[in-house]
C-alpha atoms as a PDB file:
ATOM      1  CA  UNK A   1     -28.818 -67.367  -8.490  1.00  0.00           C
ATOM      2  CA  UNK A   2     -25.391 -66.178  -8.558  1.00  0.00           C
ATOM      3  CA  UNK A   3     -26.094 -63.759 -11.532  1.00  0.00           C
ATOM      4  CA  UNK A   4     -29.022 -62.413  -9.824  1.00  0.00           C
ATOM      5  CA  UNK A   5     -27.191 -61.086  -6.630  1.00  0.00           C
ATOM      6  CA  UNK A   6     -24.334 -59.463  -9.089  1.00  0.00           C
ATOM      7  CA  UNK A   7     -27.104 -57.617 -10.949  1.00  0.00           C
ATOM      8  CA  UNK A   8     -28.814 -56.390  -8.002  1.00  0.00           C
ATOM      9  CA  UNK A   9     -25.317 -55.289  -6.523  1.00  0.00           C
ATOM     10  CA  UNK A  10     -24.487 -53.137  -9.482  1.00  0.00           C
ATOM     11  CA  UNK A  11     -27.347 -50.717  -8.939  1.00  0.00           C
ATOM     12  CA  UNK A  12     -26.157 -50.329  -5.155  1.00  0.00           C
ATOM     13  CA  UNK A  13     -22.298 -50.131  -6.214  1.00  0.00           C
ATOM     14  CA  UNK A  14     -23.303 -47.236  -8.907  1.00  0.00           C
ATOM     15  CA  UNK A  15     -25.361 -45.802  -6.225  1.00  0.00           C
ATOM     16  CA  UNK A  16     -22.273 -45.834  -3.967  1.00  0.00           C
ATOM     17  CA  UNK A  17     -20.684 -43.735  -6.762  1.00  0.00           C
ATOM     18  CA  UNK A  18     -22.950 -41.315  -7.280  1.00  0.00           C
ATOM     19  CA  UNK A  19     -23.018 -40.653  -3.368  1.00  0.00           C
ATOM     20  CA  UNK A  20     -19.236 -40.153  -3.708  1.00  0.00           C
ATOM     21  CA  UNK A  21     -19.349 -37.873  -6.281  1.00  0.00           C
ATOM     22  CA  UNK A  22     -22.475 -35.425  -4.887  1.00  0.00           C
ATOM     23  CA  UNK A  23     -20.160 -35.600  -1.599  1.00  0.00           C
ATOM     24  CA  UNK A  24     -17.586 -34.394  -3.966  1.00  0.00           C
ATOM     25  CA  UNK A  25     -19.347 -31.516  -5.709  1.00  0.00           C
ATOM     26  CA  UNK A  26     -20.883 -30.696  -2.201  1.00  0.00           C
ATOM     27  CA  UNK A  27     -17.327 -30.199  -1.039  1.00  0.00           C
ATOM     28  CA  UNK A  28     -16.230 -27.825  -4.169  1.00  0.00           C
ATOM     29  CA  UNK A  29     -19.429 -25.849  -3.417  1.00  0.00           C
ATOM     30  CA  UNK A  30     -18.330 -26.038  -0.139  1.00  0.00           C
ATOM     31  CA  UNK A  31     -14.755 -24.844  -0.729  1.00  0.00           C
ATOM     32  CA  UNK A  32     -15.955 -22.099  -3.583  1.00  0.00           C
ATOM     33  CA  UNK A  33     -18.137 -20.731  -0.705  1.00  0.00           C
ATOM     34  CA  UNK A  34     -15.476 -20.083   1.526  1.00  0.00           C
ATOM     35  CA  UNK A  35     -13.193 -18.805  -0.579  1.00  0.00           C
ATOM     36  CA  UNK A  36     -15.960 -15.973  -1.440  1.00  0.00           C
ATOM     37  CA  UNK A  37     -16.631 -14.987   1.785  1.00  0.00           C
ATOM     38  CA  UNK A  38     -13.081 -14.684   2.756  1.00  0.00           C
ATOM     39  CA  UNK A  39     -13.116 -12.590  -0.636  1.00  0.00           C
ATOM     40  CA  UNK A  40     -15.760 -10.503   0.459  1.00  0.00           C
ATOM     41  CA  UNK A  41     -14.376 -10.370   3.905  1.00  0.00           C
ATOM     42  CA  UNK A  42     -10.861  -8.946   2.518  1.00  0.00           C
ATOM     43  CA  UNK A  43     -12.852  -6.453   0.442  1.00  0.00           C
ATOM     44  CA  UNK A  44     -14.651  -5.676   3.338  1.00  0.00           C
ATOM     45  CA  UNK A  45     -11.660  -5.054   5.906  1.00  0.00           C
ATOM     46  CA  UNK A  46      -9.516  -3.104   3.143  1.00  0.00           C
ATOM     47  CA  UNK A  47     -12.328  -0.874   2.662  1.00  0.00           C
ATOM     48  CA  UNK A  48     -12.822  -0.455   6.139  1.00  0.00           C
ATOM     49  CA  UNK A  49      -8.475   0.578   6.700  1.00  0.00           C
ATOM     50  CA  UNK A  50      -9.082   3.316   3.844  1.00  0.00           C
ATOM     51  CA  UNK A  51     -11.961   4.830   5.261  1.00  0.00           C
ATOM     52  CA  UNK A  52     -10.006   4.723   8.735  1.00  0.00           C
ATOM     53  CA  UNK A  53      -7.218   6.107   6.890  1.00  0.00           C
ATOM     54  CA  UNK A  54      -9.006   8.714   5.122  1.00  0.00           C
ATOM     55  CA  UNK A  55     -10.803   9.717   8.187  1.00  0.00           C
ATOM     56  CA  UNK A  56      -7.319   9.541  10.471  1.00  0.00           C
ATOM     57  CA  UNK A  57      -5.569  12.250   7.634  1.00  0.00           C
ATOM     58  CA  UNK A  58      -8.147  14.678   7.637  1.00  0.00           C
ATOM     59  CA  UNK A  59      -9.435  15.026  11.404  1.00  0.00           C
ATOM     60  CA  UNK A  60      -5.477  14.871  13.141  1.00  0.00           C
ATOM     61  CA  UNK A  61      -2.840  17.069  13.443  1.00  0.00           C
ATOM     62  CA  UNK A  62      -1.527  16.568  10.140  1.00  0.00           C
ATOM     63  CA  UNK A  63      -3.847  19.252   8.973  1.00  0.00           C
ATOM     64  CA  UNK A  64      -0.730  21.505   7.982  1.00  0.00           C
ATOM     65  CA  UNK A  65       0.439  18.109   5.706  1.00  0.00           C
ATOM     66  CA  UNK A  66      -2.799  17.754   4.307  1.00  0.00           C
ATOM     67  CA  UNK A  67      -3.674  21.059   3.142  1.00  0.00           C
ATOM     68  CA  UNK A  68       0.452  21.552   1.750  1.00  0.00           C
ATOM     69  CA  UNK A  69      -0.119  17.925  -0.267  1.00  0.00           C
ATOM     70  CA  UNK A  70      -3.541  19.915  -1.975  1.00  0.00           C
ATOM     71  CA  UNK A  71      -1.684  23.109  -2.577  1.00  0.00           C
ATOM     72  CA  UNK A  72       0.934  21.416  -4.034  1.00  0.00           C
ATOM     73  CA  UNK A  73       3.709  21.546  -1.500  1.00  0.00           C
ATOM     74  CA  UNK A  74       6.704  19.448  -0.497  1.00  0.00           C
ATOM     75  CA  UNK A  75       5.649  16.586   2.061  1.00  0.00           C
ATOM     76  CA  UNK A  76       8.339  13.901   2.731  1.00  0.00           C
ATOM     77  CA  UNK A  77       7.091  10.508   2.647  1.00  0.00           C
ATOM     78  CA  UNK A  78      10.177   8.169   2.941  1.00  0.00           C
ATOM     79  CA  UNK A  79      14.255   8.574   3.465  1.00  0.00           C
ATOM     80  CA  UNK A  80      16.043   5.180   3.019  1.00  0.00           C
ATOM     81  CA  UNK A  81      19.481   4.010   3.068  1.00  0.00           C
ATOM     82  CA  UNK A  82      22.318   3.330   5.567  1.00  0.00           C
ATOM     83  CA  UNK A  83      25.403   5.787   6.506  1.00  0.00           C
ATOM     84  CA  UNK A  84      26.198   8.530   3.894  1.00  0.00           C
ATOM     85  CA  UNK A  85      23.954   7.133   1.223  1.00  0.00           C
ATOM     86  CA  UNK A  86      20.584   8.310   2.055  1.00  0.00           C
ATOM     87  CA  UNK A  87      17.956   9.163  -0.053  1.00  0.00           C
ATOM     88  CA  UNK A  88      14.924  11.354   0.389  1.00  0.00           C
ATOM     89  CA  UNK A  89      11.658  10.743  -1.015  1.00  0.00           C
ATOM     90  CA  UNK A  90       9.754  13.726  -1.079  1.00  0.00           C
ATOM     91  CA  UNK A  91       6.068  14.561  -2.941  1.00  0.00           C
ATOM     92  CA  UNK A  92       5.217  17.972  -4.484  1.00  0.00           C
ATOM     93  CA  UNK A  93       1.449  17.826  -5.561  1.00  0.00           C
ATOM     94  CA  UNK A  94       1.274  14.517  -7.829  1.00  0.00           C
ATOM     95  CA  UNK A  95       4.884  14.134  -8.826  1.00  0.00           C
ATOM     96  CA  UNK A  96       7.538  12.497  -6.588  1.00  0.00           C
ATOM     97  CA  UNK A  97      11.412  13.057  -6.382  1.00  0.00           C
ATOM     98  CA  UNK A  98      14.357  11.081  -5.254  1.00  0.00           C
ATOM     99  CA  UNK A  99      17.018  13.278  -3.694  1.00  0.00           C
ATOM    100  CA  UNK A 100      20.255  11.488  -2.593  1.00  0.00           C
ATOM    101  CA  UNK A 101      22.385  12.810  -0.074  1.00  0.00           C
ATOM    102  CA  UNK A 102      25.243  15.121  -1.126  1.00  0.00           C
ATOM    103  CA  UNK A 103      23.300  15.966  -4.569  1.00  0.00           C
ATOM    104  CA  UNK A 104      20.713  19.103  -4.668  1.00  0.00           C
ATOM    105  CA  UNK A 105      19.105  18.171  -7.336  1.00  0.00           C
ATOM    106  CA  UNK A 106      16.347  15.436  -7.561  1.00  0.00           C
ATOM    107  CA  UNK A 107      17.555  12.034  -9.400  1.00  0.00           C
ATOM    108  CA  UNK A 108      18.139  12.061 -13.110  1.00  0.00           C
ATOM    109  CA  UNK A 109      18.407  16.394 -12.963  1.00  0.00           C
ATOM    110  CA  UNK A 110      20.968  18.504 -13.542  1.00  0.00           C
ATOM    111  CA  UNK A 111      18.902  21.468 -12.734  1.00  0.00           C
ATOM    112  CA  UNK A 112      15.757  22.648 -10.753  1.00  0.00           C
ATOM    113  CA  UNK A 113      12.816  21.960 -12.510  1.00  0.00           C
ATOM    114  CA  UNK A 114       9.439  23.901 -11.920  1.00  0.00           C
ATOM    115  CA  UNK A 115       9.060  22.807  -8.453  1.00  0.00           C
ATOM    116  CA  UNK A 116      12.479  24.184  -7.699  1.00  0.00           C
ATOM    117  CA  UNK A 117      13.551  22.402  -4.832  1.00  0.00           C
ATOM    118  CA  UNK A 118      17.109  22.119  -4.313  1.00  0.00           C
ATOM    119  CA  UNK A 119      18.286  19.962  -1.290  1.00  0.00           C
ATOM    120  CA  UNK A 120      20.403  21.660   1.120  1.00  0.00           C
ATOM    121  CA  UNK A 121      20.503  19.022   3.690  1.00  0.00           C
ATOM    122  CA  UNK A 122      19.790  15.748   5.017  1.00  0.00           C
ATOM    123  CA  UNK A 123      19.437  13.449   8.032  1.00  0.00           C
ATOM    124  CA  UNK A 124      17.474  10.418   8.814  1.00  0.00           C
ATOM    125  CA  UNK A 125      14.554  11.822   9.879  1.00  0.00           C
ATOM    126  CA  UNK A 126      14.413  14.726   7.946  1.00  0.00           C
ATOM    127  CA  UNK A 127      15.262  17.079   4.978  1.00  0.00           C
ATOM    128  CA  UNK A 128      15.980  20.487   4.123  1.00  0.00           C
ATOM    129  CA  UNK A 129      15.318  21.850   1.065  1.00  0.00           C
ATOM    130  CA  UNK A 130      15.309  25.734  -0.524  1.00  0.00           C
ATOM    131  CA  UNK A 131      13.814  27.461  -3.257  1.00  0.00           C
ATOM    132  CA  UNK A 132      13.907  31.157  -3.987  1.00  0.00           C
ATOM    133  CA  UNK A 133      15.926  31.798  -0.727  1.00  0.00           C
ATOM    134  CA  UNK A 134      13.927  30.436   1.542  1.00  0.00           C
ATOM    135  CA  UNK A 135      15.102  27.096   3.071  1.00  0.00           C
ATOM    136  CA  UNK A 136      12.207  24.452   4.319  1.00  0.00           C
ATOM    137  CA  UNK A 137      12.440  21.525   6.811  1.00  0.00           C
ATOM    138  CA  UNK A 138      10.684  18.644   6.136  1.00  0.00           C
ATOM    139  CA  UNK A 139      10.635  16.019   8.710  1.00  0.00           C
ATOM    140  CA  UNK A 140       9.188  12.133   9.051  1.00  0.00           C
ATOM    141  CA  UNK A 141       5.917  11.810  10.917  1.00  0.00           C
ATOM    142  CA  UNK A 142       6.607  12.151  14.855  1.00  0.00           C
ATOM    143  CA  UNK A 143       9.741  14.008  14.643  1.00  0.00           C
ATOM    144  CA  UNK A 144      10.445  17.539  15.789  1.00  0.00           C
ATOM    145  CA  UNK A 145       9.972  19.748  12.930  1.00  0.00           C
ATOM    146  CA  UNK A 146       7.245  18.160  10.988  1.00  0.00           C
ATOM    147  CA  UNK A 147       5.401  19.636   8.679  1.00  0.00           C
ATOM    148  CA  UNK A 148       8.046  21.440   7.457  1.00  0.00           C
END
């Protein structure tokens, strides 16, 4: 009688298992769910901030920015640094150039390349750079002067 109720407990123990392990997969499906939808929802949001972005650049003042970054212009996008040792990022159509403070030519040039910018100035909001004689302020977003 013994062996009888240890044979008919093994079924209900490997029962016991398998509910364990479908609770078990149900939770990885479970988990692999939610990590999609906060995939999609990322996707979704980031999409969302470009559009807003996009949008924000074309319809606001920075009309003057916008059409000087498609015509190739100079548009400052960063200065950095503390004290005397500033430096100026500033775009002209795809390429980008590093100016430092007290040097008029871009990092890593001796001379003016084809954009021909030569800085004449710098402060920590904005820049001034010439080419052919005619000097150009370029200023952060929100400070007096900008858009050059």
């Amino acid at each position: 009688m013994f062996r009888l109720l240890l044979v008919m407990s093994l079924p209900a123990g490997l029962g016991l298992a398998q509910a364990q392990n479908a609770e078990v997969d149900e939770l990885a499906a479970d988990q692999i769910s939610v990590r999609e939808l906060m995939r999609l929802d990322t996707a979704l949001a980031l999409s969302q901030v470009r559009k807003k972005l996009h949008e924000s650049t074309r319809s606001s003042g920075n009309a003057g920015e916008a059409s000087r970054t498609r015509e190739g212009g100079p548009v400052l996008t960063a200065i950095y640094g503390v004290g005397k040792k500033l430096a100026a990022e500033v775009r002209v159509g795809t390429r980008t150039y590093v100016y430092m403070r007290g040097h008029p030519f871009p990092v890593g040039q001796r001379t003016a390349d084809k954009a021909g910018f030569v800085l004449r100035g710098m402060d920590n909001a904005c820049v001034r750079l010439e080419k052919e004689a005619r000097e150009l302020e370029l200023c952060l977003a929100g400070r007096p002067g900008y858009g050059g």
